[in-house]
Each structure stands twice: as C-alpha cells, then as structure tokens.
N, C-alpha and C. Protein backbone atom coordinates (compact mmCIF):
# COMPACT_ATOMS: atom_id res chain seq x y z
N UNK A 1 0.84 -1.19 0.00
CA UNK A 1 0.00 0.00 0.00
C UNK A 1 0.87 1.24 0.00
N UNK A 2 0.31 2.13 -0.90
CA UNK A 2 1.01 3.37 -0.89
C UNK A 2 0.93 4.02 0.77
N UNK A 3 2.80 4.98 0.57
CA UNK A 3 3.09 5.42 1.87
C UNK A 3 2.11 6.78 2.17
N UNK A 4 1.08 7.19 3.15
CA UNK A 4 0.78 8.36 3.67
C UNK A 4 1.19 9.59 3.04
N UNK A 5 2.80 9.04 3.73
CA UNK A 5 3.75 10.34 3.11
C UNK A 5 4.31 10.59 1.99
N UNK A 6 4.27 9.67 1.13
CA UNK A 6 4.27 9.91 -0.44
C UNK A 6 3.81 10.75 -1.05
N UNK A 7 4.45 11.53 -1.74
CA UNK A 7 3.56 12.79 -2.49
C UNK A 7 2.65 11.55 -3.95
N UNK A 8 1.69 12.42 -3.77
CA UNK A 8 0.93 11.70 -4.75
C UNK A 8 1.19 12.42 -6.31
N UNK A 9 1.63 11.35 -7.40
CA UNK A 9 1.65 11.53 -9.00
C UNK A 9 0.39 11.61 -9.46
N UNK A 10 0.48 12.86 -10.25
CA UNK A 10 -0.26 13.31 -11.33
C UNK A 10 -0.65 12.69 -12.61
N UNK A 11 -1.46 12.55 -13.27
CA UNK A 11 -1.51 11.69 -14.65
C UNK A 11 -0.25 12.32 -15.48
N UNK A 12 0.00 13.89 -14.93
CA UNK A 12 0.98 14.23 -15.82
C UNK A 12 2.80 13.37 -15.36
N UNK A 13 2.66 13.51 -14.33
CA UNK A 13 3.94 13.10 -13.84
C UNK A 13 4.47 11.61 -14.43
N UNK A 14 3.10 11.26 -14.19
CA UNK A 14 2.92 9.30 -15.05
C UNK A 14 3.45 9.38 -16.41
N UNK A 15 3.03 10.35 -17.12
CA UNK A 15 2.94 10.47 -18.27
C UNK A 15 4.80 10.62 -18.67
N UNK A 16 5.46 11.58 -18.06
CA UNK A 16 6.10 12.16 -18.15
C UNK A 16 7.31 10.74 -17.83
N UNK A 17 7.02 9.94 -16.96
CA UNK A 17 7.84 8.68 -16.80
C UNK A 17 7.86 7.54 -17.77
N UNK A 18 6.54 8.25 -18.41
CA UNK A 18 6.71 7.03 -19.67
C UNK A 18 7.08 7.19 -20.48
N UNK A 19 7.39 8.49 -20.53
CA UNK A 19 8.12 9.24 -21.93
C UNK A 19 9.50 8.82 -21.58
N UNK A 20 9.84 8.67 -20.82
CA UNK A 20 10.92 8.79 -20.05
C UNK A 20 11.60 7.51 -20.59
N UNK A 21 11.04 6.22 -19.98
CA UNK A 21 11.17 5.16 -20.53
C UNK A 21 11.03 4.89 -21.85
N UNK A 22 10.47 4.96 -22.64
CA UNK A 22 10.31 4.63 -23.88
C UNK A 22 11.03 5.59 -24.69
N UNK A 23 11.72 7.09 -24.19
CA UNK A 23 13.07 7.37 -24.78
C UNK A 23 14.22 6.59 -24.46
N UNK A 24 14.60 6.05 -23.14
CA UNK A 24 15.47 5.44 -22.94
C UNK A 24 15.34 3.90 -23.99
N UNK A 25 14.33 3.35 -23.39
CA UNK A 25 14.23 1.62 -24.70
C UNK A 25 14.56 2.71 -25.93
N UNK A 26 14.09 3.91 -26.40
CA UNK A 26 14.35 3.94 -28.17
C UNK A 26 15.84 4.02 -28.04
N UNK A 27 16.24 4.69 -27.02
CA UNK A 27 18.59 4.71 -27.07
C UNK A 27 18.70 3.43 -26.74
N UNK A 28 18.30 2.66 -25.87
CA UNK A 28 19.14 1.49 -25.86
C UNK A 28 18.83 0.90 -27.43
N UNK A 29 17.50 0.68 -27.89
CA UNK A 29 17.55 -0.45 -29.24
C UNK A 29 18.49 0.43 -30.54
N UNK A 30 18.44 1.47 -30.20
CA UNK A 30 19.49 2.64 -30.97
C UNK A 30 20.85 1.99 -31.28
N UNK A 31 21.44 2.33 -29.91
CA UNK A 31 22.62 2.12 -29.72
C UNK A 31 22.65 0.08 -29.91
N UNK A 32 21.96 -0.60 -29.56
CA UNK A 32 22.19 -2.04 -29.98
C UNK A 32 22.67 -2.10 -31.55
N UNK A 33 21.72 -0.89 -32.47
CA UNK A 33 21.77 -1.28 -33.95
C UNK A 33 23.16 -0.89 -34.04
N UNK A 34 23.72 -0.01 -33.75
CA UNK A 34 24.82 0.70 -34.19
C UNK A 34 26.28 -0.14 -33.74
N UNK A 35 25.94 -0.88 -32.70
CA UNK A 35 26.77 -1.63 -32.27
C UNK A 35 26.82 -2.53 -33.42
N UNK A 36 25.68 -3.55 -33.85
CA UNK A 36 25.41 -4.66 -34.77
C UNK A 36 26.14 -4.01 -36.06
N UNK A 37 25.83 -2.88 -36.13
CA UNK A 37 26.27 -2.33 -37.56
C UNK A 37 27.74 -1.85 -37.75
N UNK A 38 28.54 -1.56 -36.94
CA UNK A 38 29.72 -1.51 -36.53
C UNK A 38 30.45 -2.75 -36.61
N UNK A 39 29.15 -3.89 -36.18
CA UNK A 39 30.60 -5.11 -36.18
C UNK A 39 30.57 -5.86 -37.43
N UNK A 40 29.18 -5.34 -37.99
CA UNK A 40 29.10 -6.31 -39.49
C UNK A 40 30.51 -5.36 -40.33
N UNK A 41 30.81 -3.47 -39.96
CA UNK A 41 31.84 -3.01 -41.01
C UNK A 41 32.56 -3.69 -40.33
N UNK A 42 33.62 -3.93 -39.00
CA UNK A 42 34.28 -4.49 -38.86
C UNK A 42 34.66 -6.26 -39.56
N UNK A 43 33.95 -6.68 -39.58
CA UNK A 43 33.67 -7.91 -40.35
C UNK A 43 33.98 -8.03 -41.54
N UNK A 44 33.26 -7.25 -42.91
CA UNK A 44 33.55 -7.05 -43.78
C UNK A 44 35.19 -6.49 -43.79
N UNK A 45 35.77 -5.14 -43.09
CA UNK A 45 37.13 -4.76 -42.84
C UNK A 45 37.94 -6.11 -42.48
N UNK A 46 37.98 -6.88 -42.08
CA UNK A 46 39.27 -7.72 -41.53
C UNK A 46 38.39 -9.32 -42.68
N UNK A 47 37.33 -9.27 -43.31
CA UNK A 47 37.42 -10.26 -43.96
C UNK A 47 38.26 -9.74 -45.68
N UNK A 48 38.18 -8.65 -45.87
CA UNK A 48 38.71 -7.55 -46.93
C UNK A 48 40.71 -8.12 -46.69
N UNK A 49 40.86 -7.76 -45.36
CA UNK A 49 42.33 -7.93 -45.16
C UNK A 49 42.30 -9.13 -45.50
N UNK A 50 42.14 -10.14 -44.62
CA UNK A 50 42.34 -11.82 -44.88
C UNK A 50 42.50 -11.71 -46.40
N UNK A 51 41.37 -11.53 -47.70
CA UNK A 51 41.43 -11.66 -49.04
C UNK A 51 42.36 -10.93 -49.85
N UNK A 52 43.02 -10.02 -49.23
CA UNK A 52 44.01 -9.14 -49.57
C UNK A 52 45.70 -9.77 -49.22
N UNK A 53 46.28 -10.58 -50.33
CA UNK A 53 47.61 -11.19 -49.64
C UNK A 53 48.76 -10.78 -49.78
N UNK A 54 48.77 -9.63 -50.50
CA UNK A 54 49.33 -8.14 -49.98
C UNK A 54 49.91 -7.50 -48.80
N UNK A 55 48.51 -7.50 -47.63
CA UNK A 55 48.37 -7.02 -46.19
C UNK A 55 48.94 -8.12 -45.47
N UNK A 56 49.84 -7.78 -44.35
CA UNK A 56 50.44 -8.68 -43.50
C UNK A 56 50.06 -8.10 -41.74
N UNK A 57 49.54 -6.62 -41.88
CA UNK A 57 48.93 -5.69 -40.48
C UNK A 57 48.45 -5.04 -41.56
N UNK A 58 47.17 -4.26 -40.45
CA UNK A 58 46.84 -3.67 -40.50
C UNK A 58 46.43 -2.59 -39.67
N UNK A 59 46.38 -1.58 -39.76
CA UNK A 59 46.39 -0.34 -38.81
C UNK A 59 44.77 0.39 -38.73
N UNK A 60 43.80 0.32 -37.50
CA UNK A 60 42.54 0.94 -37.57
C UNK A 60 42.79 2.22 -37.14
N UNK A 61 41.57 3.08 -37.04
CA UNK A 61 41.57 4.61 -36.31
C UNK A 61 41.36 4.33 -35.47
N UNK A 62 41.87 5.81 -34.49
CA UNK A 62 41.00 5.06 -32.99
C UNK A 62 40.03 5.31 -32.55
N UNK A 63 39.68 4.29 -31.65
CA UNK A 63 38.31 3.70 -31.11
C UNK A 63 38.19 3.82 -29.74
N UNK A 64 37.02 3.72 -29.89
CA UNK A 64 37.01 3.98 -28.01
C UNK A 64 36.66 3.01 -27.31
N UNK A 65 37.02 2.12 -26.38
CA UNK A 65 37.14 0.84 -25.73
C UNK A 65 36.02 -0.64 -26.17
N UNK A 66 34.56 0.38 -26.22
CA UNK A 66 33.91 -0.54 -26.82
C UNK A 66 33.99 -1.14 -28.07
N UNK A 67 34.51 -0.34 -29.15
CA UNK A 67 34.60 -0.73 -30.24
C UNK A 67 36.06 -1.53 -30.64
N UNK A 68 36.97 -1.15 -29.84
CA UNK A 68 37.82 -2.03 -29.72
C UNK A 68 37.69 -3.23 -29.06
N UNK A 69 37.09 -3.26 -28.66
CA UNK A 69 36.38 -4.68 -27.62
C UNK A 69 35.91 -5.77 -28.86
N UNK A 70 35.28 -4.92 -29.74
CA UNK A 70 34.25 -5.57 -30.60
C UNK A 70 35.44 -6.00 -31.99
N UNK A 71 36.26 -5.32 -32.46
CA UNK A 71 37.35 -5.49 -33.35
C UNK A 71 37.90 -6.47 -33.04
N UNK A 72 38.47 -6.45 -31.34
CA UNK A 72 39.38 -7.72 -30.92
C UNK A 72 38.68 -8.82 -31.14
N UNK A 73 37.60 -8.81 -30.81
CA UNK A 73 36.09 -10.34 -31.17
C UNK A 73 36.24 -10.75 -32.18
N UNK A 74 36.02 -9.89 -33.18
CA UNK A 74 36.17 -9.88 -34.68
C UNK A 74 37.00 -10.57 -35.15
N UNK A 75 38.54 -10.27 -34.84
CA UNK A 75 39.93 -10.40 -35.10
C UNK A 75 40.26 -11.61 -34.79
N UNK A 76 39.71 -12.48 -33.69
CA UNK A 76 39.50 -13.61 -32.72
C UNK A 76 38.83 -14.49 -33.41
N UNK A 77 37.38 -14.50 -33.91
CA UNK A 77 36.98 -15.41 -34.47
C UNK A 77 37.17 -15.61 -35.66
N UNK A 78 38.04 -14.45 -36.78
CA UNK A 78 38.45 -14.72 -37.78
C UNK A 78 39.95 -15.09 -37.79
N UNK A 79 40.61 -15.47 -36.74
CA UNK A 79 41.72 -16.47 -36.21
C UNK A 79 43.14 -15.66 -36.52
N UNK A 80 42.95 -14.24 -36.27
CA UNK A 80 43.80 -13.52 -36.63
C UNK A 80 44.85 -13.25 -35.39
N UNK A 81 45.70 -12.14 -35.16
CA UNK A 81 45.76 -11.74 -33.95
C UNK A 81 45.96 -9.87 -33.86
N UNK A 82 45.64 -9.65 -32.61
CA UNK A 82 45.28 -8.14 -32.72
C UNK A 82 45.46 -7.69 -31.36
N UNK A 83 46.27 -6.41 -31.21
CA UNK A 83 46.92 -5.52 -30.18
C UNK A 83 46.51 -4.16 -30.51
N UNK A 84 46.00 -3.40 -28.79
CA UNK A 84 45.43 -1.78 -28.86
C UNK A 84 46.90 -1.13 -28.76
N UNK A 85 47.00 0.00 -29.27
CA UNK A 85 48.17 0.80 -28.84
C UNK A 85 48.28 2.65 -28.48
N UNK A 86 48.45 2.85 -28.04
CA UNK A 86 48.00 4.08 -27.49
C UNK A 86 48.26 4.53 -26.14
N UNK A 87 48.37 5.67 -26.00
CA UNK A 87 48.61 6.35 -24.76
C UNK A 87 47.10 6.55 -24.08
N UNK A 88 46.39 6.83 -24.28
CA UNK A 88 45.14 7.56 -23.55
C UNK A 88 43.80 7.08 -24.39
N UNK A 89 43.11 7.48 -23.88
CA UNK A 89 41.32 6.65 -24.18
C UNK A 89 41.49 7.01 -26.11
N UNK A 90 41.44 8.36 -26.13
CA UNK A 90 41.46 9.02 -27.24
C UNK A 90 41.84 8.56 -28.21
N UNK A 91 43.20 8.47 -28.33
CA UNK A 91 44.32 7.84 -29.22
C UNK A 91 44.39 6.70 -29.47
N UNK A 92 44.34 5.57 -28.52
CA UNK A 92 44.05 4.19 -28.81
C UNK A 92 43.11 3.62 -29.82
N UNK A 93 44.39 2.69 -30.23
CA UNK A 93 43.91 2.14 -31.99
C UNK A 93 44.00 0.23 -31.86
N UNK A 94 43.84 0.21 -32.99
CA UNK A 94 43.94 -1.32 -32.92
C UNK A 94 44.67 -2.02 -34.23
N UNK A 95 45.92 -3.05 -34.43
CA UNK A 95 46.64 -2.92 -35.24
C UNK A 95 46.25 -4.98 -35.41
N UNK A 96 45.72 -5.16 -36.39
CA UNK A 96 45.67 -6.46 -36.74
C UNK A 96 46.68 -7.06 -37.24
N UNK A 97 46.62 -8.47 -37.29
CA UNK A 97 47.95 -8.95 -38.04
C UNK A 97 47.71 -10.83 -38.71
N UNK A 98 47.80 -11.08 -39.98
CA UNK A 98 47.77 -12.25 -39.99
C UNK A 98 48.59 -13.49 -38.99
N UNK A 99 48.11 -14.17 -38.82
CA UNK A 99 49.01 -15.10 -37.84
C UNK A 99 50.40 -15.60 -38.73
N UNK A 100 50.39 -15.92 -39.76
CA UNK A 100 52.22 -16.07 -40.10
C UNK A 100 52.54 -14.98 -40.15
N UNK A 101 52.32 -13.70 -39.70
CA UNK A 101 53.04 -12.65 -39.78
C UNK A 101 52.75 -11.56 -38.20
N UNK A 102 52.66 -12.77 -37.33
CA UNK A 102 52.51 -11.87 -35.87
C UNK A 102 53.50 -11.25 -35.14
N UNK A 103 53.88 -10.18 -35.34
CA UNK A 103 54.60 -10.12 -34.64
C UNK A 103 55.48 -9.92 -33.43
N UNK A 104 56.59 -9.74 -33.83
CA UNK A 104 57.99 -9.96 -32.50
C UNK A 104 57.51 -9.20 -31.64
N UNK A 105 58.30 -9.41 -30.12
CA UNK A 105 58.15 -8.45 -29.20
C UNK A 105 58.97 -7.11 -29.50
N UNK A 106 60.02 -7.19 -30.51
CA UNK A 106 60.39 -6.03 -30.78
C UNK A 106 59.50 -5.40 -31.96
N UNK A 107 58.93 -5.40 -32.30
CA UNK A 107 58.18 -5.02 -33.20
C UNK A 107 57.00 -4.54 -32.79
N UNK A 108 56.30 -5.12 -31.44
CA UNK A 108 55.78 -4.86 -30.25
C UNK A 108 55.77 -3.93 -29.66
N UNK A 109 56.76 -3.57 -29.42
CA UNK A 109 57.35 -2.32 -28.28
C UNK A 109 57.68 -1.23 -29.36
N UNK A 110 58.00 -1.26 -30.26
CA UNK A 110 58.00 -0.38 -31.03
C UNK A 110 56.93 0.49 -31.19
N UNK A 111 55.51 -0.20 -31.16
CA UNK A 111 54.09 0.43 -31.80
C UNK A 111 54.31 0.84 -30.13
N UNK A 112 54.06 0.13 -29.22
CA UNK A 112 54.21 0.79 -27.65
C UNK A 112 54.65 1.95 -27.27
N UNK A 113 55.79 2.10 -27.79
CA UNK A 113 56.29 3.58 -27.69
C UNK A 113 56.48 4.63 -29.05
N UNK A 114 55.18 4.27 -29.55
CA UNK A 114 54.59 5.26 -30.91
C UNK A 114 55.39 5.40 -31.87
N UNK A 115 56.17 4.39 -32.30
CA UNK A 115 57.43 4.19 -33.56
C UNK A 115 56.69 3.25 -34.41
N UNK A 116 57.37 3.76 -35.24
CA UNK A 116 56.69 2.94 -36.59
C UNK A 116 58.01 1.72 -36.76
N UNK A 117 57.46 0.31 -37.02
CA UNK A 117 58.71 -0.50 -36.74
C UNK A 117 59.48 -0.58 -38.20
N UNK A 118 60.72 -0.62 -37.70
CA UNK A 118 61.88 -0.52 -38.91
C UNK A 118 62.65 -1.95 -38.61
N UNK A 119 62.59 -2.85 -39.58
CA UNK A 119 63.08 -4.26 -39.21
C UNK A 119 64.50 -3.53 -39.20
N UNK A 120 65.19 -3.24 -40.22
CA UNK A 120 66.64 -2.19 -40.32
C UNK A 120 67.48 -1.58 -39.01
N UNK A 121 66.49 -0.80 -38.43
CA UNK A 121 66.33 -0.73 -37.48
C UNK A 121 66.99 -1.48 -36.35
N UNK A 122 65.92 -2.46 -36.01
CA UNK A 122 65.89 -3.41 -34.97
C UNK A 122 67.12 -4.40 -35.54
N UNK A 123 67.19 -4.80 -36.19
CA UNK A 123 69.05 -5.16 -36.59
C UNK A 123 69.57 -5.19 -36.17
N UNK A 124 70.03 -3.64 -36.50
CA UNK A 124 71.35 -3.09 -35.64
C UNK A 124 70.98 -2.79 -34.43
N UNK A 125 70.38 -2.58 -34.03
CA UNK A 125 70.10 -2.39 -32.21
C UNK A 125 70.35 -3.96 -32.02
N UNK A 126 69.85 -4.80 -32.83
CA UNK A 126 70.68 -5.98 -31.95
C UNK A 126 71.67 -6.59 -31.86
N UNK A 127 72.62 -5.95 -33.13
CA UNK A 127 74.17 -6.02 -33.29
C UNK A 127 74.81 -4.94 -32.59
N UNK A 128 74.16 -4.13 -31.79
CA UNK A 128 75.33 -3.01 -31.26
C UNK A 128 74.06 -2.81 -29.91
N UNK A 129 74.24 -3.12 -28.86
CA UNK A 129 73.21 -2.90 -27.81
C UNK A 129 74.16 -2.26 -26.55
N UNK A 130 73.73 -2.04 -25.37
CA UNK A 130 74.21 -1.24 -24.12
C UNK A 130 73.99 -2.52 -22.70
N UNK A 131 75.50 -3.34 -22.49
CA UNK A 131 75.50 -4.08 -21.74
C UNK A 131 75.08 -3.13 -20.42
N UNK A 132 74.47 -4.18 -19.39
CA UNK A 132 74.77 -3.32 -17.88
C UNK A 132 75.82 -4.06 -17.49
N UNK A 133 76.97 -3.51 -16.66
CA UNK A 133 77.86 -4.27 -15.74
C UNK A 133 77.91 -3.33 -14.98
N UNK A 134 78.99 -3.35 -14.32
CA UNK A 134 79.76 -2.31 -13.48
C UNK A 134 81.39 -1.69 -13.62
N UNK A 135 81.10 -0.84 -14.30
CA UNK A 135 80.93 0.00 -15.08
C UNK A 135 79.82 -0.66 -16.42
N UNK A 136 78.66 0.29 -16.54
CA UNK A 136 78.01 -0.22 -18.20
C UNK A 136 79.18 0.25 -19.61
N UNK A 137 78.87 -1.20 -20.51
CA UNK A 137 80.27 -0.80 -21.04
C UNK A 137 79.34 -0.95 -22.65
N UNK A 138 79.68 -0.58 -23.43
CA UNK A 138 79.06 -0.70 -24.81
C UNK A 138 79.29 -2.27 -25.63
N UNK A 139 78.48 -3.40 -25.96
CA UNK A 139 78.60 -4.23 -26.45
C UNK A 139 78.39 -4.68 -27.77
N UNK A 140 79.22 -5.51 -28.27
CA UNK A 140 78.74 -5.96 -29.68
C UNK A 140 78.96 -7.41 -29.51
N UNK A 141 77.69 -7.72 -30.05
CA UNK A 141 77.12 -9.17 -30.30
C UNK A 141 78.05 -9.16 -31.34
N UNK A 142 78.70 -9.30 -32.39
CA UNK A 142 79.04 -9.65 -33.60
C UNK A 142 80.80 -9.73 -33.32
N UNK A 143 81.54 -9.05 -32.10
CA UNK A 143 82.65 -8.69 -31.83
C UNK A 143 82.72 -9.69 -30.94
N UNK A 144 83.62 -10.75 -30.66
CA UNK A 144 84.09 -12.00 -29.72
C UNK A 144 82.57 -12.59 -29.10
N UNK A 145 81.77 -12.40 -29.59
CA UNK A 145 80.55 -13.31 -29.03
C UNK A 145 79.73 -12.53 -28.40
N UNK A 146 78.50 -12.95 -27.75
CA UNK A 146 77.59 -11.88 -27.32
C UNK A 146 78.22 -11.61 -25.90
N UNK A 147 77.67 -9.99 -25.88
CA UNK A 147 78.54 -9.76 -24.44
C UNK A 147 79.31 -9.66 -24.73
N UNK A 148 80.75 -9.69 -25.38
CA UNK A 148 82.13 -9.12 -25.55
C UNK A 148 82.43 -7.75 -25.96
N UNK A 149 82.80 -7.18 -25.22
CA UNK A 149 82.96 -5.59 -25.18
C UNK A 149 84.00 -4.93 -26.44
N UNK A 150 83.59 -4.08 -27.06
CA UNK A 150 84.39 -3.27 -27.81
C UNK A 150 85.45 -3.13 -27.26
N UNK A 151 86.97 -2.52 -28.00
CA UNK A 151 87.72 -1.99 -27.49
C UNK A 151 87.69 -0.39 -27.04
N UNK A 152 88.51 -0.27 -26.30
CA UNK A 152 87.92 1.61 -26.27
C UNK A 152 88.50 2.43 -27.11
N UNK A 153 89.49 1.57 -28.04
CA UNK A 153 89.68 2.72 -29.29
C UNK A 153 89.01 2.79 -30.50
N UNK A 154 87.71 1.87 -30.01
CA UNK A 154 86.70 1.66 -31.14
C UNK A 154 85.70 2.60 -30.68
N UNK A 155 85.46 3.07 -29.17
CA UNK A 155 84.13 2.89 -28.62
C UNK A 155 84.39 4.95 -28.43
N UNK A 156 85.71 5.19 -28.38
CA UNK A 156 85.95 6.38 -28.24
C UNK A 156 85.88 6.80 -26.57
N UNK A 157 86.19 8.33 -25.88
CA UNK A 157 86.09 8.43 -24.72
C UNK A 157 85.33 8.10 -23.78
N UNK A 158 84.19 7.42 -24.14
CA UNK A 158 82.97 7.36 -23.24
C UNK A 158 83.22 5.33 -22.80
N UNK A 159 84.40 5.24 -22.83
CA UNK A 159 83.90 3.95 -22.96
C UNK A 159 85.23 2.97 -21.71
N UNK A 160 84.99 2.13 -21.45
CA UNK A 160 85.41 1.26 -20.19
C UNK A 160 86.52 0.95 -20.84
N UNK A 161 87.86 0.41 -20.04
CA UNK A 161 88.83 0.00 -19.91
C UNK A 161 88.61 -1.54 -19.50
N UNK A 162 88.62 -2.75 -20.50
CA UNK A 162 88.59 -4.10 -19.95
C UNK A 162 89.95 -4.10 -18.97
N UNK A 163 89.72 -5.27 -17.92
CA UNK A 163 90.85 -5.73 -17.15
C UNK A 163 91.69 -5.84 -18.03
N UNK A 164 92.88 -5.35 -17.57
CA UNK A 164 94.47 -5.89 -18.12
C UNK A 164 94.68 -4.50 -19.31
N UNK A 165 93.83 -3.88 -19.85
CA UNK A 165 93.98 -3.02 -21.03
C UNK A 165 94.49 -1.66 -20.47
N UNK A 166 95.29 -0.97 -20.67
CA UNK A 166 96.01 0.31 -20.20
C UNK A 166 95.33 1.11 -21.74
N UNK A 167 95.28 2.40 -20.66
CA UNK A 167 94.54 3.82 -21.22
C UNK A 167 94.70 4.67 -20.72
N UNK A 168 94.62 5.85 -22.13
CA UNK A 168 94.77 7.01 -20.85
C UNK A 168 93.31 7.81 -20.84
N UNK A 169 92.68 7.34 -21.60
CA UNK A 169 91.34 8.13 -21.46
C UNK A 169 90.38 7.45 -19.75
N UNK A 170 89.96 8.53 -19.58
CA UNK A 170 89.14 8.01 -18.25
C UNK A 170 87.94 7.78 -18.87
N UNK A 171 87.41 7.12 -17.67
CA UNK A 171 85.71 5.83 -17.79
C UNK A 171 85.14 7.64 -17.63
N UNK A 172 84.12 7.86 -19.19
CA UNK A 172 82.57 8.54 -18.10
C UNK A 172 81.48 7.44 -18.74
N UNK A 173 80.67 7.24 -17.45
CA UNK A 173 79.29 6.85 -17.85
C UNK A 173 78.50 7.45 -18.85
N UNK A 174 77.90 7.12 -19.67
CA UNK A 174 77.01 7.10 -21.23
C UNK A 174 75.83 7.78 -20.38
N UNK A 175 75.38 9.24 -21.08
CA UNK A 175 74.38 9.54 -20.23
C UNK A 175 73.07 8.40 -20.41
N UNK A 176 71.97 8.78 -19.21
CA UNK A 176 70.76 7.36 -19.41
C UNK A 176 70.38 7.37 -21.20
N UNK A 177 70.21 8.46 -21.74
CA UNK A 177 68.88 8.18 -22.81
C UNK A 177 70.19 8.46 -23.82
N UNK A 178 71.63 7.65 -23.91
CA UNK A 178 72.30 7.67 -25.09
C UNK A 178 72.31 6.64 -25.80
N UNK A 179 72.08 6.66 -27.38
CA UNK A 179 71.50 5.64 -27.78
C UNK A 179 72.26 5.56 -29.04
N UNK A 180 73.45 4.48 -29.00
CA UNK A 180 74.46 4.68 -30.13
C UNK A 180 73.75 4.69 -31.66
N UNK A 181 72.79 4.20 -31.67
CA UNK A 181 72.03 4.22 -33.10
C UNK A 181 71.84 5.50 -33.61
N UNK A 182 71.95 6.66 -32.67
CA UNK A 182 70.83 7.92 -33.43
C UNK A 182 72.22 8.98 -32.46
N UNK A 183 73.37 8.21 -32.11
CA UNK A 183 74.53 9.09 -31.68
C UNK A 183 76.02 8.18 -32.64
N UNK A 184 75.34 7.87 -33.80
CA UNK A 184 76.78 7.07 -34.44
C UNK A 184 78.26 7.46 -34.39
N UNK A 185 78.19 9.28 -34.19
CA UNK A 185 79.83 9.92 -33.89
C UNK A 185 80.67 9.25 -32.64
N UNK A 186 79.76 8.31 -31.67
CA UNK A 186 80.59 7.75 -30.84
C UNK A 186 81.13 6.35 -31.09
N UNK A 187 80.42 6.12 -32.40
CA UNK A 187 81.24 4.54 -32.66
C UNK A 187 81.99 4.54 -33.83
N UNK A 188 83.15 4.48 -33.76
CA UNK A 188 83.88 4.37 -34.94
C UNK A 188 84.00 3.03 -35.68
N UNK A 189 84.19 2.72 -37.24
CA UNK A 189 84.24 1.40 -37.67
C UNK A 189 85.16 0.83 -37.49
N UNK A 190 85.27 -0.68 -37.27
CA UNK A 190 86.63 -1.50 -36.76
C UNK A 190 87.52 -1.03 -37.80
C-alpha cells in the first residue's frame, strides 16, 4: 500500500515517466543497432584484409574501448591476432595482423612507444646494444661473441677499460637516454 507520506503523481507526472522510458528503450535499441552495424563493417574490414595477400597488419583509427572490444572479437573469431596501442582513451587504436606474420616483441614495443617499426632498425640495435655491468660498457654481439665488449679505441672516450687493457682516457658513464644508433659519432668502424 502506498506510503501516507508519499507525495501523490499526477496523470501528468505518469505520463512524463513514460516518456521517459520509452526514450530510454528507443537509445538502448538505438545504440544495440549501431553496435550490430559496426561489427558487421568491422567484419567485412578484416574479412577484406584476410582476401588481400598483400596485407600482412593492418592499422585501424581510434576507437574507443567498446569498439575495440568488438574489433578484438572480430579479429578472434576470424583467427587472426590483434593488439590496442596508445597512450590515452582518445588515441588508442587497434593494429591487426595475420598469424604467419605476428609479430615480434620487438616489433611490439615499437608500436608501444609510438614508432613505426623498422626491421633495419631493430638489426642493428641488436648487433650493437648497451651491456649493464659495473661500469656499463658498450657491447657488440658480432665482436668476440655476445657480451664481448668493444675496445675503447673503437668505442671512443665514453667507454670502459677491460681488465688488463692500459689507457689514458678516463671511464665517463654514457648519459641514461644515449643511444648509439641515433649518436653514431661515438662509434667508430673497426
């Protein structure tokens, strides 16, 4: 039984709740279509790639969580594989990829930190990389095995003295963000 203290509704007030509702059901069945219709373009988009043997990734715009939700589904049951990348709600995209062509974790981290991947690139960063020891000393995989240190008349002033090797240049530490790839004046060729 209605409360005493209840203010009592008006036919208008009634009225006004049903409007209410039956705007809300017309946005929800709204927004259902648009969803449905979103995943059939998605569908058609990544069944387009698959038929295309050309495409090995592919790169979407970005989306905003739901619709990336719905891409990754997509991407999933058409047995593909697929990673978001992005800094913030905004920006976040979604980058497909056929499965013989999924790729590396370096190739990975690349889209991660908003680089476009350069196999070229990633190469030489893995023929010339930045050991840690104590002292961090500059390494080449390709020079006495992995881990075997340059000499320092290769590596120039910035660079360590192995045991037993006499020098007269002194050790400085490589500042943090030096990155012999995009600072080549510090490596000279053997």
């Amino acid at each position: 039984p209605p409360s005493l203290l209840a203010p009592v509704t008006s036919a208008a007030d009634s009225l006004t709740l049903a409007e209410q509702a039956a705007r809300l059901k017309k946005l929800q069945e709204q927004e259902k279509r648009q969803k449905v219709e979103f995943r059939k373009r998605m569908e058609k988009d990544v069944s387009d790639f698959i038929q295309d043997s050309a495409q090995t990734k592919k790169k979407f715009q970005p989306m905003n969580k739901l619709e990336r939700s719905i891409l990754h589904d997509v991407v999933e049951v058409a047995g593909l594989t697929s990673f978001s990348f992005g800094d913030d709600e905004e920006s976040r995209y979604v980058m497909i990829f056929k499965k013989e062509f999924a790729p590396s974790d370096e190739e990975l981290e690349a889209y991660r930190c908003g680089e476009e991947w350069d196999p070229q690139r990633a190469e030489e960063k893995r023929r010339l990389k930045v050991c840690v020891g104590d002292p961090p000393r500059l390494c080449w995989e390709g020079f006495g095995g992995a881990g075997a240190s340059l000499p320092a008349s290769v590596l120039g002033p910035h660079s360590s003295p192995r045991a037993g090797e006499r020098t007269q240049e002194s050790w400085l530490p490589a500042p943090p963000t030096w990155d012999p790839l995009s600072n080549p004046e510090h490596v000279r060729p053997l």
